[in-house]
N, C-alpha and C. Protein backbone atom coordinates (compact mmCIF):
# COMPACT_ATOMS: atom_id res chain seq x y z
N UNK A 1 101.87 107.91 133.07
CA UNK A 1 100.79 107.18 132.44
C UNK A 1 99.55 108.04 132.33
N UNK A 2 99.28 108.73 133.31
CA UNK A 2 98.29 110.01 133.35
C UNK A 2 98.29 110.95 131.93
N UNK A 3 99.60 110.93 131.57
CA UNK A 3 99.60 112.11 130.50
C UNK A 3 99.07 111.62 129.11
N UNK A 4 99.31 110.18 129.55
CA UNK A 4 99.27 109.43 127.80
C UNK A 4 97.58 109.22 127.77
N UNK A 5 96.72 109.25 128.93
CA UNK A 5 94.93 109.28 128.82
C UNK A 5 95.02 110.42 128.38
N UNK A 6 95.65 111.81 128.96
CA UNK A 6 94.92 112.89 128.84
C UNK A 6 95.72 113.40 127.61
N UNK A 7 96.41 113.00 126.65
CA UNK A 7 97.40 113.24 125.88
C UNK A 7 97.15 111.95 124.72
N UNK A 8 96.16 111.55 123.92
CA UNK A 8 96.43 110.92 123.33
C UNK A 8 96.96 110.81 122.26
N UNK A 9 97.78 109.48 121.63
CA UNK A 9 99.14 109.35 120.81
C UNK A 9 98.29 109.57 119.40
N UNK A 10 98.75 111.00 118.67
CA UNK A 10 98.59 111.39 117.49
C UNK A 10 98.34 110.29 116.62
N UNK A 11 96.99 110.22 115.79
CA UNK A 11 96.71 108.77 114.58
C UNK A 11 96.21 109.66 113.79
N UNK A 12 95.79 108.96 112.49
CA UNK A 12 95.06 109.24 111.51
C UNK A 12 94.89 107.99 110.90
N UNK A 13 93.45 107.48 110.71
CA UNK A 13 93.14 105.87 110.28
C UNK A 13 92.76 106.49 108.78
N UNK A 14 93.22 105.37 108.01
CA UNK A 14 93.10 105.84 106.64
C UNK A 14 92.32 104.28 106.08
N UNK A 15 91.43 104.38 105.24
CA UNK A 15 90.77 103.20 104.25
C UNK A 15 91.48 102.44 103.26
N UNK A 16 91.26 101.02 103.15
CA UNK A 16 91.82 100.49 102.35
C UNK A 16 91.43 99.26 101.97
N UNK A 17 91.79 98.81 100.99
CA UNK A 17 91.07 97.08 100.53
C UNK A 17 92.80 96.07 99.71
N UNK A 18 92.46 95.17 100.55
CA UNK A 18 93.58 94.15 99.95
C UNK A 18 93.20 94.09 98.50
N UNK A 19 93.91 94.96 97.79
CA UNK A 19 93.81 94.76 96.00
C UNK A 19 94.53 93.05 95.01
N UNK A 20 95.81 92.41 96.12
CA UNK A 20 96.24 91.59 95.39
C UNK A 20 97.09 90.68 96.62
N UNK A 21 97.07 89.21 96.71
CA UNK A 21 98.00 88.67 96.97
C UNK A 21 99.12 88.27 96.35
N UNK A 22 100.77 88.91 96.78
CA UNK A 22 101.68 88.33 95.84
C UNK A 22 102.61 87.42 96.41
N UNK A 23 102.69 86.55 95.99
CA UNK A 23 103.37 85.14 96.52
C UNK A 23 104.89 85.47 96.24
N UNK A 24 105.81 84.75 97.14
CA UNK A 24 107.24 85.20 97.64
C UNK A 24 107.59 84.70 96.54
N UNK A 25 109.32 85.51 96.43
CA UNK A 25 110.03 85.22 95.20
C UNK A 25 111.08 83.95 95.81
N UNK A 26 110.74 84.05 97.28
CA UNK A 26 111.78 82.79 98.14
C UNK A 26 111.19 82.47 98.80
N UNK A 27 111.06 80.97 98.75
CA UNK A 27 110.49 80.13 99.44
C UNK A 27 110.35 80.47 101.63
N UNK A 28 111.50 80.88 101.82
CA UNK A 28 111.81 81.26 103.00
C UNK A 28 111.26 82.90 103.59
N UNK A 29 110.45 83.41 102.39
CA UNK A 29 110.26 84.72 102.79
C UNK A 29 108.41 84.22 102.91
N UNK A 30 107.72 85.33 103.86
CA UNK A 30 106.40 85.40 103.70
C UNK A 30 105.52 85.89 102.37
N UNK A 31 104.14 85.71 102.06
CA UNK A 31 103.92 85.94 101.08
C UNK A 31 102.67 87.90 101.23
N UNK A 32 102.72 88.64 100.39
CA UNK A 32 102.91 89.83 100.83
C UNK A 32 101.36 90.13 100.31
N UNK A 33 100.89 91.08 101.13
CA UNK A 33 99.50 91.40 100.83
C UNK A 33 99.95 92.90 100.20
N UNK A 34 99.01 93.41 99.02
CA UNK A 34 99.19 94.63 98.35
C UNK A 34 97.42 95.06 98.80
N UNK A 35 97.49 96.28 100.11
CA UNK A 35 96.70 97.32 99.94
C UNK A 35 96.77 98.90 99.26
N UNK A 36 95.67 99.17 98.78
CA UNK A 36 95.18 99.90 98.19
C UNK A 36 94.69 100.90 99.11
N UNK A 37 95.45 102.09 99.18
CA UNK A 37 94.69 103.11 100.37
C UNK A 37 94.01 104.08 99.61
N UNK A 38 92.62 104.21 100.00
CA UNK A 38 91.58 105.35 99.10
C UNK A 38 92.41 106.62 99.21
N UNK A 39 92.76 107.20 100.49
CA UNK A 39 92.96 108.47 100.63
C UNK A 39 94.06 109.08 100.03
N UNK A 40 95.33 108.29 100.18
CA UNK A 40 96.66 108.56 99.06
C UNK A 40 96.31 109.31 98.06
N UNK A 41 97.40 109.52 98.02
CA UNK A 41 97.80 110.54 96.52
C UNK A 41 97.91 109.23 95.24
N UNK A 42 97.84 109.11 93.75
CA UNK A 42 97.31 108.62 93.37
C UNK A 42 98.33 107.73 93.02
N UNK A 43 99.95 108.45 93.10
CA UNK A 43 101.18 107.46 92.77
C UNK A 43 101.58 106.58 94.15
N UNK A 44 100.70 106.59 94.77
CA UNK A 44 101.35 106.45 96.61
C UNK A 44 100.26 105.27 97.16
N UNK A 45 99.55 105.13 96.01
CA UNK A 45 97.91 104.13 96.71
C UNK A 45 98.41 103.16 97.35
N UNK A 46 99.69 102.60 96.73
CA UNK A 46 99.52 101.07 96.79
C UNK A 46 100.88 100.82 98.26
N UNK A 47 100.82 99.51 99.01
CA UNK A 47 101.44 99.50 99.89
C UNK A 47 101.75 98.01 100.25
N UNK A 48 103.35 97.40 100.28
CA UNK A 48 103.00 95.72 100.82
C UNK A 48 103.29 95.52 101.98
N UNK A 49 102.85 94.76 102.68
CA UNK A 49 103.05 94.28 104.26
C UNK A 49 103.29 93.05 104.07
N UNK A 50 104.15 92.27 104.94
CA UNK A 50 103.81 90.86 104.91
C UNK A 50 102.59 90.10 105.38
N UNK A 51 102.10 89.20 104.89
CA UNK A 51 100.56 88.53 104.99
C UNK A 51 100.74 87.59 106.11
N UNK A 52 100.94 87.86 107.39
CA UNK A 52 101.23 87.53 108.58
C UNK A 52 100.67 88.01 109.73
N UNK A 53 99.16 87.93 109.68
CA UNK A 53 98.61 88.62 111.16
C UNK A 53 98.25 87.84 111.91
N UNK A 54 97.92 87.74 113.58
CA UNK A 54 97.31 87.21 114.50
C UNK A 54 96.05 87.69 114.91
N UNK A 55 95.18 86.82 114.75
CA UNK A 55 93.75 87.11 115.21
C UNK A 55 93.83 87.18 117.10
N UNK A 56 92.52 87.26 117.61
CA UNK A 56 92.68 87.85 119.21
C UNK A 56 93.10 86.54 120.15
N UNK A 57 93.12 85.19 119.10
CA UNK A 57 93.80 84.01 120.10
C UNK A 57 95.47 84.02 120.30
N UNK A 58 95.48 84.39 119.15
CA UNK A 58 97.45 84.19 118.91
C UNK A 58 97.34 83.30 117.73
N UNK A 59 96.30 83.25 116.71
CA UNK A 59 96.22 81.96 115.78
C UNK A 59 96.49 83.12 114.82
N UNK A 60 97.60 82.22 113.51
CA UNK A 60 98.18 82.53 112.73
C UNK A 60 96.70 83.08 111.58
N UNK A 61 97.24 84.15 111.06
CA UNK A 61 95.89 84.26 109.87
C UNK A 61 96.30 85.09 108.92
N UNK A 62 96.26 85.17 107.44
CA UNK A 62 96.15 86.02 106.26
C UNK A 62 95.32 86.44 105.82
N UNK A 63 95.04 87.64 105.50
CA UNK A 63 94.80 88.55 104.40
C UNK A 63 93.96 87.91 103.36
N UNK A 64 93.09 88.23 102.83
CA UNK A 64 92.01 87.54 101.91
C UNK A 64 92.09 88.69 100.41
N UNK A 65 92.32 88.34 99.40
CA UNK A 65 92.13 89.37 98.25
C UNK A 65 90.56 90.34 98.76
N UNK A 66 90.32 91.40 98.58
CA UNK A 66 89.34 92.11 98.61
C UNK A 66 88.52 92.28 100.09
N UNK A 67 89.24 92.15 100.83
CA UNK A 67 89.32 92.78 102.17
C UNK A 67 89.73 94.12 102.45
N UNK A 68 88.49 94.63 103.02
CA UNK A 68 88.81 96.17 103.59
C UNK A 68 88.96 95.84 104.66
N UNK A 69 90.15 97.10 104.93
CA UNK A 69 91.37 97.15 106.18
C UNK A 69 91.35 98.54 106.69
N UNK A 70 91.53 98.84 107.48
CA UNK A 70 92.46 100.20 108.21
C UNK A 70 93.50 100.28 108.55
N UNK A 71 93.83 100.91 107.95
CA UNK A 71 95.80 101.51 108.29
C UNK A 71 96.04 102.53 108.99
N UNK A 72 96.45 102.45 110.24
CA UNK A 72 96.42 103.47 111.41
C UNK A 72 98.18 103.75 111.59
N UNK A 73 97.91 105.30 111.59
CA UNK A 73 99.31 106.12 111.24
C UNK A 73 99.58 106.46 112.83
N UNK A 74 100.45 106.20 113.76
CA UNK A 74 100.80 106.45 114.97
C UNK A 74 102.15 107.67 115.00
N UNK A 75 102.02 108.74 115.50
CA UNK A 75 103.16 109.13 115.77
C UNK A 75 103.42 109.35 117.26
N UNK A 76 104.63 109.79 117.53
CA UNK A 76 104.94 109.97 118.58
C UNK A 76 104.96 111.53 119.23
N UNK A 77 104.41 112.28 120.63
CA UNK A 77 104.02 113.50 120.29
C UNK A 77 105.18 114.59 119.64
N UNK A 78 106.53 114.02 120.27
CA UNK A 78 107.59 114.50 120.10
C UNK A 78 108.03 114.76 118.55
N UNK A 79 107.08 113.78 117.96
CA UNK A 79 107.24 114.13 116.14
C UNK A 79 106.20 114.44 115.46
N UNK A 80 105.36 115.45 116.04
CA UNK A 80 104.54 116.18 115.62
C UNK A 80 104.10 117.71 115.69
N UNK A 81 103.77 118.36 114.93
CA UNK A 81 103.68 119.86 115.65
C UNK A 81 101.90 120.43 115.66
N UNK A 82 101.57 121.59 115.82
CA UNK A 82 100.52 122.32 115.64
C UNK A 82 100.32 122.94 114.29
N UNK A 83 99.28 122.79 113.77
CA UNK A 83 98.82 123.32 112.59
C UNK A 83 98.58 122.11 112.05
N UNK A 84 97.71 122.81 110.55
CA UNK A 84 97.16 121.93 109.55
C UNK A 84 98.55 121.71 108.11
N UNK A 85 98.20 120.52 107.30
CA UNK A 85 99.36 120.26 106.52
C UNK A 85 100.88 120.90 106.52
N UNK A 86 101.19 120.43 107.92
CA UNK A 86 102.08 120.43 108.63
C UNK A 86 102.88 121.74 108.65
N UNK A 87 102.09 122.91 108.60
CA UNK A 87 102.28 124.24 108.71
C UNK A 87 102.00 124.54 110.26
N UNK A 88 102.97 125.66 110.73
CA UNK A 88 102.79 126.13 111.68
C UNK A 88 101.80 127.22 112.10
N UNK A 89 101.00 127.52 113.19
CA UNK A 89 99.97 128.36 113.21
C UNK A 89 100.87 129.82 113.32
N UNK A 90 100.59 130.71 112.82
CA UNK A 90 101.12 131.89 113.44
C UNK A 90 100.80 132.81 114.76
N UNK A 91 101.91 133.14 115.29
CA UNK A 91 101.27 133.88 116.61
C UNK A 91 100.66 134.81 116.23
């Protein structure tokens, strides 16, 4: 547990705004929020999640059209290396 304070788990938080709510094609499925991430590449902006979050009680809550969000990228250290755009540094 020591290693994971002094070792923290690789992120990169990226910007974004709920561009569209799209309502399920089945009644039995959730209905899907479409964000818009600024930083993406320009064919890659768009992203759906299901519109299913919990606020800090445990109470059910959705996604609002035109809501800015953060999308936080977690890896694990074991799937990551040293260097920039995922190049290795040279010795």
């Amino acid at each position: 547990m020591a290693d994971e304070q002094e070792n923290p788990t690789p992120t990169v938080k990226l910007h974004g705004v709920v561009d569209k709510i799209v309502p399920p094609l089945d009644a039995n499925q959730p209905e899907k929020a479409q964000i818009v991430i600024r930083e993406a590449e320009e064919l890659y902006k768009e992203i759906r999640i299901d519109n299913t979050l919990e606020d800090g009680d445990g109470e059910k809550v959705k996604l609002k059209r035109g809501t800015v969000v953060d999308v936080i990228v977690e890896a694990p250290h074991d799937g990551v290396q040293k260097g920039t755009d995922g190049e290795k540094k040279s010795a």
